[in-house]
C-alpha atoms as a PDB file:
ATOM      1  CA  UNK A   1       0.000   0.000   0.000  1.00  0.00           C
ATOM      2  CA  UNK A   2       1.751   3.157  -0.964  1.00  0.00           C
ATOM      3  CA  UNK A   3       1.060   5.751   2.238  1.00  0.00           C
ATOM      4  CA  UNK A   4      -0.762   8.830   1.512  1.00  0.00           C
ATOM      5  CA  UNK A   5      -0.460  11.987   2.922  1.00  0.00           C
ATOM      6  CA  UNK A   6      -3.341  14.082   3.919  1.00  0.00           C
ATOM      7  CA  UNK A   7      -2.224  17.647   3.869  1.00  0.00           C
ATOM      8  CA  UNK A   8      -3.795  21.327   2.947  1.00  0.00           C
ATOM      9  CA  UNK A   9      -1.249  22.914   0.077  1.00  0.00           C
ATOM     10  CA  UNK A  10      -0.453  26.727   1.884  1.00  0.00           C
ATOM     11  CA  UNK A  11       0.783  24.437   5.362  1.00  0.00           C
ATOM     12  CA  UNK A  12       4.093  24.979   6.022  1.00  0.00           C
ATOM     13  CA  UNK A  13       4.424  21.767   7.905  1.00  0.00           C
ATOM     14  CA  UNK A  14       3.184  20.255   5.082  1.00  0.00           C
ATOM     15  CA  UNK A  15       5.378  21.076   2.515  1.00  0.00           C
ATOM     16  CA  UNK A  16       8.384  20.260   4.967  1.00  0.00           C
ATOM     17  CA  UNK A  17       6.785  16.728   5.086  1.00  0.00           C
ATOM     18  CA  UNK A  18       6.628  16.678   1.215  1.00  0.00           C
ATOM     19  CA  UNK A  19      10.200  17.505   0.844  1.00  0.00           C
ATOM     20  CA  UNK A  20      11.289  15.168   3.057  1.00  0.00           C
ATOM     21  CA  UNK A  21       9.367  12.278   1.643  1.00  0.00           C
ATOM     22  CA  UNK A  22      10.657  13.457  -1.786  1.00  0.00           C
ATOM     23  CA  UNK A  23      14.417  13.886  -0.600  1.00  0.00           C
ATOM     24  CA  UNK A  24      14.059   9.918   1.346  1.00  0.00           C
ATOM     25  CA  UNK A  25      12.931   8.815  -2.269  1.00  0.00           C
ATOM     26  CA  UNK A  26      10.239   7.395  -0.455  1.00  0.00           C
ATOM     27  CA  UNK A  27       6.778   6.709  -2.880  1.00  0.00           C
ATOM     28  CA  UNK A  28       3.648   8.376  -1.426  1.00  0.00           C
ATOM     29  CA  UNK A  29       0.377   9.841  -2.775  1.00  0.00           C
ATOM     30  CA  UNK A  30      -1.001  13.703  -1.656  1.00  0.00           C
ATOM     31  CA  UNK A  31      -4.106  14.591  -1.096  1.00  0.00           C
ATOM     32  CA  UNK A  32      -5.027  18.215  -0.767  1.00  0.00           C
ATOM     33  CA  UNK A  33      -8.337  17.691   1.916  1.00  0.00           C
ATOM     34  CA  UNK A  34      -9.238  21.433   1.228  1.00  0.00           C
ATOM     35  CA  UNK A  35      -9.260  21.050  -2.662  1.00  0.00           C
ATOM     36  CA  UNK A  36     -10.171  17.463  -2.910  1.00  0.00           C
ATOM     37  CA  UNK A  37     -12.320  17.143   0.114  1.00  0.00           C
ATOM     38  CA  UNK A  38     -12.346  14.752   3.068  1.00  0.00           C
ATOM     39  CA  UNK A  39     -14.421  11.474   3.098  1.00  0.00           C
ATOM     40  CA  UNK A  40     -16.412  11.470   5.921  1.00  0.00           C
ATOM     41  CA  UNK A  41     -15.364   7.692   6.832  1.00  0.00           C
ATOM     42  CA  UNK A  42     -11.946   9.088   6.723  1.00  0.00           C
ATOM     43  CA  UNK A  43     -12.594  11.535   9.445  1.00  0.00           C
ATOM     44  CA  UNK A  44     -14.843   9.244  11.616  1.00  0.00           C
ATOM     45  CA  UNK A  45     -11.392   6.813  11.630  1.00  0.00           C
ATOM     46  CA  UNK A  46      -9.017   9.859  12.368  1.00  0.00           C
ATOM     47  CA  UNK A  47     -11.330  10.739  14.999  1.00  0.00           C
ATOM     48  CA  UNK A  48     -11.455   7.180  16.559  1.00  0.00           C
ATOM     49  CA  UNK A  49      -7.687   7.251  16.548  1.00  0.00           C
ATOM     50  CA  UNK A  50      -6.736  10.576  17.551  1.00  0.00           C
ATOM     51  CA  UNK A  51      -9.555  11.642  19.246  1.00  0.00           C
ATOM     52  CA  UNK A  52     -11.354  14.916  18.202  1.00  0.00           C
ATOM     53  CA  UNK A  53      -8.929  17.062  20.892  1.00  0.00           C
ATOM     54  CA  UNK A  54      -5.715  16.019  19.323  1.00  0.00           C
ATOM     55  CA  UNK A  55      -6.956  16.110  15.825  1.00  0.00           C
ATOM     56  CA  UNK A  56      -8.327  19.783  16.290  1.00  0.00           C
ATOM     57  CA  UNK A  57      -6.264  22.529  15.782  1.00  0.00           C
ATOM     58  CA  UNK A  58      -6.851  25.556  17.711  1.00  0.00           C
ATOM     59  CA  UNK A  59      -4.039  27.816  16.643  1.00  0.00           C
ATOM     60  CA  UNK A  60      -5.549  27.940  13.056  1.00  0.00           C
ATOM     61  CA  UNK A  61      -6.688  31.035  11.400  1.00  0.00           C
ATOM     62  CA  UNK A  62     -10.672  29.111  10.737  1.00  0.00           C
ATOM     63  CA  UNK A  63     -10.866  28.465  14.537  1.00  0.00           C
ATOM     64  CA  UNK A  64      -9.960  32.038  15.764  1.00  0.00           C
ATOM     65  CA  UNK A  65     -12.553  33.034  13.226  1.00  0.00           C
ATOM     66  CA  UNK A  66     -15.300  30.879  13.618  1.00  0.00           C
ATOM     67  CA  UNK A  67     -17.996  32.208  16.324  1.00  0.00           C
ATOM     68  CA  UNK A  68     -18.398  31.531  20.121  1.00  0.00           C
ATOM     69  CA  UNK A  69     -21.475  28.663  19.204  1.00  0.00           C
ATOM     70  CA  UNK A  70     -19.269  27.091  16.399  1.00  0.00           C
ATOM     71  CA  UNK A  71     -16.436  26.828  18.847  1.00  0.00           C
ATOM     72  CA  UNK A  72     -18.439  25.103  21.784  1.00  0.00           C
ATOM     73  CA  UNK A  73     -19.389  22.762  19.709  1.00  0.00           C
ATOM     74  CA  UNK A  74     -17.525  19.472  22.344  1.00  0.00           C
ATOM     75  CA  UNK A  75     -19.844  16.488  21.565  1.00  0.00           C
ATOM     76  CA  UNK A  76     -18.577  13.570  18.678  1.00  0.00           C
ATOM     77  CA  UNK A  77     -21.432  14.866  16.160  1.00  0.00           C
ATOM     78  CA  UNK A  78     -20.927  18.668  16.072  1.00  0.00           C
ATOM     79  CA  UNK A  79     -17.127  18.410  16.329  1.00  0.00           C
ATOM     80  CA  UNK A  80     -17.441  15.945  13.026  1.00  0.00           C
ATOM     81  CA  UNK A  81     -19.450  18.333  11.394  1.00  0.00           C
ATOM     82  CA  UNK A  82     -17.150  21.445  12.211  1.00  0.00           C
ATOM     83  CA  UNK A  83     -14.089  19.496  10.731  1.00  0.00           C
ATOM     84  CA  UNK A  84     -16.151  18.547   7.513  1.00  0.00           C
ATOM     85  CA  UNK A  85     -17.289  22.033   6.736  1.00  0.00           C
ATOM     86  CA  UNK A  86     -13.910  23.501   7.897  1.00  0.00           C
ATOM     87  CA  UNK A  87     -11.094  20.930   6.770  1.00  0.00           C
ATOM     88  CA  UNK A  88      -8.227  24.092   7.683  1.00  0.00           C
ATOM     89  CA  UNK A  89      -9.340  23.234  11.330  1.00  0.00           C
ATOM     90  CA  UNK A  90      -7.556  19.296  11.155  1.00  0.00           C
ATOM     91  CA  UNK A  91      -4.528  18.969  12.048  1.00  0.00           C
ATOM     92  CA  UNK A  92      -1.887  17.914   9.878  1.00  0.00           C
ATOM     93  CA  UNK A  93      -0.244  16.218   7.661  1.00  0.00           C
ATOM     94  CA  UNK A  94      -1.420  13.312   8.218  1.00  0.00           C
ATOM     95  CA  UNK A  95       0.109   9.935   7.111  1.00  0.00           C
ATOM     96  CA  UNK A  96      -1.778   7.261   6.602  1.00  0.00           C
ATOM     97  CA  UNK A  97      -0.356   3.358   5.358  1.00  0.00           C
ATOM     98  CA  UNK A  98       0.291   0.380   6.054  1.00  0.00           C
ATOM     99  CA  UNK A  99       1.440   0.287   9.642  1.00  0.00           C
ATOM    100  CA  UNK A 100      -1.599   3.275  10.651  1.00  0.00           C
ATOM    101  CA  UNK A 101      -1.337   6.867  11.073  1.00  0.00           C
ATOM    102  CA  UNK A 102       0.744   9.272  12.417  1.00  0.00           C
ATOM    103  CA  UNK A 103      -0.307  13.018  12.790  1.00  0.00           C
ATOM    104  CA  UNK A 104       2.149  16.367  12.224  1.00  0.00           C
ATOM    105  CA  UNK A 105       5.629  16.177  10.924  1.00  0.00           C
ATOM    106  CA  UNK A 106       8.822  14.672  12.458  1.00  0.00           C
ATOM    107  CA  UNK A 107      11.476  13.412  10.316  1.00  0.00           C
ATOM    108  CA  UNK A 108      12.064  10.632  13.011  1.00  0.00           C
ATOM    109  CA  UNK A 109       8.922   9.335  13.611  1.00  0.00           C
ATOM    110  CA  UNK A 110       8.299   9.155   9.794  1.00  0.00           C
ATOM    111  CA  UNK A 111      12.036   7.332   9.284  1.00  0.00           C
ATOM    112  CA  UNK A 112      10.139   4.865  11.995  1.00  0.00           C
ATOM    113  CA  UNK A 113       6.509   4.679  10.177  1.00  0.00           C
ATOM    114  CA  UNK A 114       7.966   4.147   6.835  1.00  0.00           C
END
């Protein structure tokens, strides 16, 4: 299975991730989740793996902007729907392959996935 990473184009984090994939020679597929979208059965699994905590990112741009209601929003359901109308709120990049997931960038830990 080659590993695919989940990534928004403008992150810098991401494009680090890309390079160093790239530079390792290592083969992997991209996919942009705020041009190509996220498959809700995709989320639901990040979710059950990360938890919706870890997977959110509150130091994004969307979150500071979104309003007071939008941001309570702590059950499963709403939090599901916030990150599937706002895919800049996920954390990321995400790798996802044949020995699971791994969220952010760390050259070390991907050395280790991969």
């Amino acid at each position: 299975m080659t590993p695919t990473l989940y990534v928004i184009s403008s992150c810098d984090r991401c494009r680090a991730a890309i390079r160093w994939l790239r530079a390792e020679g290592r083969p992997f597929l991209i996919h942009d989740i705020r041009q190509e979208g996220l498959d809700p059965e995709r989320l639901d699994a990040w979710l059950q793996h990360f938890g919706h905590e870890t997977l959110l990112n509150r130091s994004s741009t969307t979150w500071r902007n979104l309003d007071d209601q939008e941001k309570s929003a702590v059950d499963h359901e709403a939090m599901r729907s916030l990150l599937l109308r706002y895919p800049t709120l996920i954390k990321r990049p995400i790798l996802e392959g044949s020995r699971g997931l791994t969220l952010g960038f760390d050259p070390l830990d991907y050395g280790r996935y991969l």
